[in-house]
C-alpha atoms as a PDB file:
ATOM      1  CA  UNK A   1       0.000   0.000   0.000  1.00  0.00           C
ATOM      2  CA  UNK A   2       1.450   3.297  -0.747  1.00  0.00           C
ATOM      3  CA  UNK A   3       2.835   5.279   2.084  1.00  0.00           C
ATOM      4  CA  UNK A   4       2.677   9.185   0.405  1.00  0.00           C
ATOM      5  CA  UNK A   5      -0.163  10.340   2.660  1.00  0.00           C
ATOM      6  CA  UNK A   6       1.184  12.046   5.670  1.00  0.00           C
ATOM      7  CA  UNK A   7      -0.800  13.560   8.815  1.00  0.00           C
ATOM      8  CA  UNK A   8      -0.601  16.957   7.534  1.00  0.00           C
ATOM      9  CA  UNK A   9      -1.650  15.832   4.086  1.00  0.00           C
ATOM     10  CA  UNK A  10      -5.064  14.605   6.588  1.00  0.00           C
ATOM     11  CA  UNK A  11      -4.980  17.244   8.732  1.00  0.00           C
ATOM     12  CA  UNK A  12      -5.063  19.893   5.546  1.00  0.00           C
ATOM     13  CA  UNK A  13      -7.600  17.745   3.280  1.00  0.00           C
ATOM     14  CA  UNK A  14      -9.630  17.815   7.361  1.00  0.00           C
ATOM     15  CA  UNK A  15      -9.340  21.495   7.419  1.00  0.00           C
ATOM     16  CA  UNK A  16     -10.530  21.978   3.387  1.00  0.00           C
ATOM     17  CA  UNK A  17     -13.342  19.573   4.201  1.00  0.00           C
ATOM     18  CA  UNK A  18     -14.296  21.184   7.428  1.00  0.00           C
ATOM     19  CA  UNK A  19     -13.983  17.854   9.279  1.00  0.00           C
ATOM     20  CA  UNK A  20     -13.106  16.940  12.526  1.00  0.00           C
ATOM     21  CA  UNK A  21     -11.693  13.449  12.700  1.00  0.00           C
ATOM     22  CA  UNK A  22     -10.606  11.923  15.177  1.00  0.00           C
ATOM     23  CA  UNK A  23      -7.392  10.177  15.316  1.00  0.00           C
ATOM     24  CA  UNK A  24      -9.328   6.630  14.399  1.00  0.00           C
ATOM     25  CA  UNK A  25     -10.966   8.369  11.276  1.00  0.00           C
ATOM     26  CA  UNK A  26      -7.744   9.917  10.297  1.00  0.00           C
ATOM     27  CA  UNK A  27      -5.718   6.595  10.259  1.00  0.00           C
ATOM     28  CA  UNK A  28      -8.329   5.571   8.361  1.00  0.00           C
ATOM     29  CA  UNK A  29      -8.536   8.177   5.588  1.00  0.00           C
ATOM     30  CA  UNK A  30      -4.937   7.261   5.694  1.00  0.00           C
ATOM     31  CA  UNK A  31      -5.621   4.243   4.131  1.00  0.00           C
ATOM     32  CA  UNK A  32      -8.277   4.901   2.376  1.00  0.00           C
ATOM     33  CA  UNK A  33      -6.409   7.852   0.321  1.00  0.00           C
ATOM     34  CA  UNK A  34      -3.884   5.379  -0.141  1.00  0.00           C
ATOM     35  CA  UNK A  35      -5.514   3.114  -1.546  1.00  0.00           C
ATOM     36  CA  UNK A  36      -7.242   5.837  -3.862  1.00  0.00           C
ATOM     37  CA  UNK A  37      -3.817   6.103  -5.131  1.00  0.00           C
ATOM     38  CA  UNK A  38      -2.955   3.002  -5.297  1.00  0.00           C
ATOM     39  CA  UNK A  39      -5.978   2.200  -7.838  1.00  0.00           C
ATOM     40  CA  UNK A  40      -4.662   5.535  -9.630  1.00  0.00           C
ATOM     41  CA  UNK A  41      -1.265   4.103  -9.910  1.00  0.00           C
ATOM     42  CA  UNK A  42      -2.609   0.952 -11.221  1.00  0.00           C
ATOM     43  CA  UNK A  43      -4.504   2.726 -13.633  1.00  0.00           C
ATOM     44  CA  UNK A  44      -1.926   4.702 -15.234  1.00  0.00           C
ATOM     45  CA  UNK A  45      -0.238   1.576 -16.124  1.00  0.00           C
ATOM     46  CA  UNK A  46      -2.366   0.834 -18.899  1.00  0.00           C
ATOM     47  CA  UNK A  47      -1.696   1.267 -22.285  1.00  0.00           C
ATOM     48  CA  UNK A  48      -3.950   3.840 -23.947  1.00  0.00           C
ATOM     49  CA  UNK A  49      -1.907   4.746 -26.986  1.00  0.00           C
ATOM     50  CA  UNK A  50      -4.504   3.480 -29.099  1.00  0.00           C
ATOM     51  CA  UNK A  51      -7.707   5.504 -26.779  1.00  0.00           C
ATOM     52  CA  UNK A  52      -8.730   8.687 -28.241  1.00  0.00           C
ATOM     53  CA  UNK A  53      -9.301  11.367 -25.557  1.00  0.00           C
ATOM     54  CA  UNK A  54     -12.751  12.135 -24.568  1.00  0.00           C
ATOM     55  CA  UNK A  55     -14.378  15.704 -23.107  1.00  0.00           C
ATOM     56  CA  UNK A  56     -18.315  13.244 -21.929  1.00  0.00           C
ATOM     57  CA  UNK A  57     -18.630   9.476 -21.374  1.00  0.00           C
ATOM     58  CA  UNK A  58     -21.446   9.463 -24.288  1.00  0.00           C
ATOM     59  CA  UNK A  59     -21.151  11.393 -27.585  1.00  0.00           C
ATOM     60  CA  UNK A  60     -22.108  15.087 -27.886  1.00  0.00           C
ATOM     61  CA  UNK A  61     -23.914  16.435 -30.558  1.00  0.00           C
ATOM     62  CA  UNK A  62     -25.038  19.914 -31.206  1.00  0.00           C
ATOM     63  CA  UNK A  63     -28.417  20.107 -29.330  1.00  0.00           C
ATOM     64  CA  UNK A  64     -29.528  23.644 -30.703  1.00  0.00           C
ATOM     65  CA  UNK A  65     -31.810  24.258 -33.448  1.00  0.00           C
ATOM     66  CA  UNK A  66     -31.968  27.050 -35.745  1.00  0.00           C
ATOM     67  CA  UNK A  67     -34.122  29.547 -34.023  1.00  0.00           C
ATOM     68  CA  UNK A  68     -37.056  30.420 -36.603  1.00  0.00           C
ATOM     69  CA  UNK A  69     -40.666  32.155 -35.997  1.00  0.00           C
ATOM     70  CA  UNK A  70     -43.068  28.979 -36.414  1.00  0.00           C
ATOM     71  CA  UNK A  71     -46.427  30.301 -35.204  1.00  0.00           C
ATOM     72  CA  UNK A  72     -45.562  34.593 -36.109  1.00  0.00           C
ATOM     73  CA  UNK A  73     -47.558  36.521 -34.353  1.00  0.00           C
ATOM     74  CA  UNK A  74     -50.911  35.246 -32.865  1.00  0.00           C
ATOM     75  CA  UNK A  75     -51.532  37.805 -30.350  1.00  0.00           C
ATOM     76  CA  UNK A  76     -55.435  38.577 -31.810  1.00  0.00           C
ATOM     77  CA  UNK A  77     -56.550  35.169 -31.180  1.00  0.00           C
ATOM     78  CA  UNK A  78     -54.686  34.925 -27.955  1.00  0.00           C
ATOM     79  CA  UNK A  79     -56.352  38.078 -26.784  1.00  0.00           C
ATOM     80  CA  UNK A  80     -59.553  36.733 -28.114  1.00  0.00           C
ATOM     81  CA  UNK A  81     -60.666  35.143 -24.960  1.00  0.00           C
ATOM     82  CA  UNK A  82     -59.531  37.747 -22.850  1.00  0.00           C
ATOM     83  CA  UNK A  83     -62.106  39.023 -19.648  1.00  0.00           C
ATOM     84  CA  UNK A  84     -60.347  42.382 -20.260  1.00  0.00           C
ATOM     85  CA  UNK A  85     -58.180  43.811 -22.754  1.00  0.00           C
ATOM     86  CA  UNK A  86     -55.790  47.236 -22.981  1.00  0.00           C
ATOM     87  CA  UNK A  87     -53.750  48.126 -25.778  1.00  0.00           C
ATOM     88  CA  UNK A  88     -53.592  44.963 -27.162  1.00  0.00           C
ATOM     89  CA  UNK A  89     -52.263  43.344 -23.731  1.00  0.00           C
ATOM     90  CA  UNK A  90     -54.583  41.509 -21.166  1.00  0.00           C
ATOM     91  CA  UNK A  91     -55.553  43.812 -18.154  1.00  0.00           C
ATOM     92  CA  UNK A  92     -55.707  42.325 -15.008  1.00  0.00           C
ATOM     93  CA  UNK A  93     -56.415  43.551 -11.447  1.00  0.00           C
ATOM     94  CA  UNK A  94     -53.787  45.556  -9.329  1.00  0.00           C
ATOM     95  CA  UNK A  95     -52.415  43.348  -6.908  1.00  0.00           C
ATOM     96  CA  UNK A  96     -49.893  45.837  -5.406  1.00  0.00           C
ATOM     97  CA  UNK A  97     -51.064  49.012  -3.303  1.00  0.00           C
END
């Protein structure tokens, strides 16, 4: 198991984290990061010559759409069933004194 995680390494990732461990936890996040970089280690020993890079785990296409007018303007029959009307807009109560 790899031995490059020190107290202070604990005590700082403790104090980013705004964790208090006790000395039990903090062995144990010993090991634990440790073995993190153990798996990393293990990891990098693969050969990905061949791998092209990737930005997302699933392709990414372009999502937008061309932004065109479909309906124009409707506003006359949206207005149509209006209780009450102004200047082409619907007119509704004051609410705010």
């Amino acid at each position: 198991m790899s031995e490059r995680i020190s107290d202070e390494t604990i005590e700082y990732v403790g104090i980013l984290a705004k964790l208090e461990l006790s000395q039990e936890e903090k062995e144990q996040a010993k090991i634990d990061m440790g073995r993190m970089l153990d798996y990393i280690d293990k990891l990098n020993e693969l050969d990905t010559s061949g791998v092209e890079p990737m930005s997302h785990i699933f392709p990414v296409h372009n999502v937008f759409r061309e932004d065109t007018v479909t309906n124009g303007d409707d506003s006359q029959n949206m207005l149509a069933n209006a209780p009450e009307k102004k200047n082409g807009a619907f007119k509704v109560p004051k609410t705010v004194e």
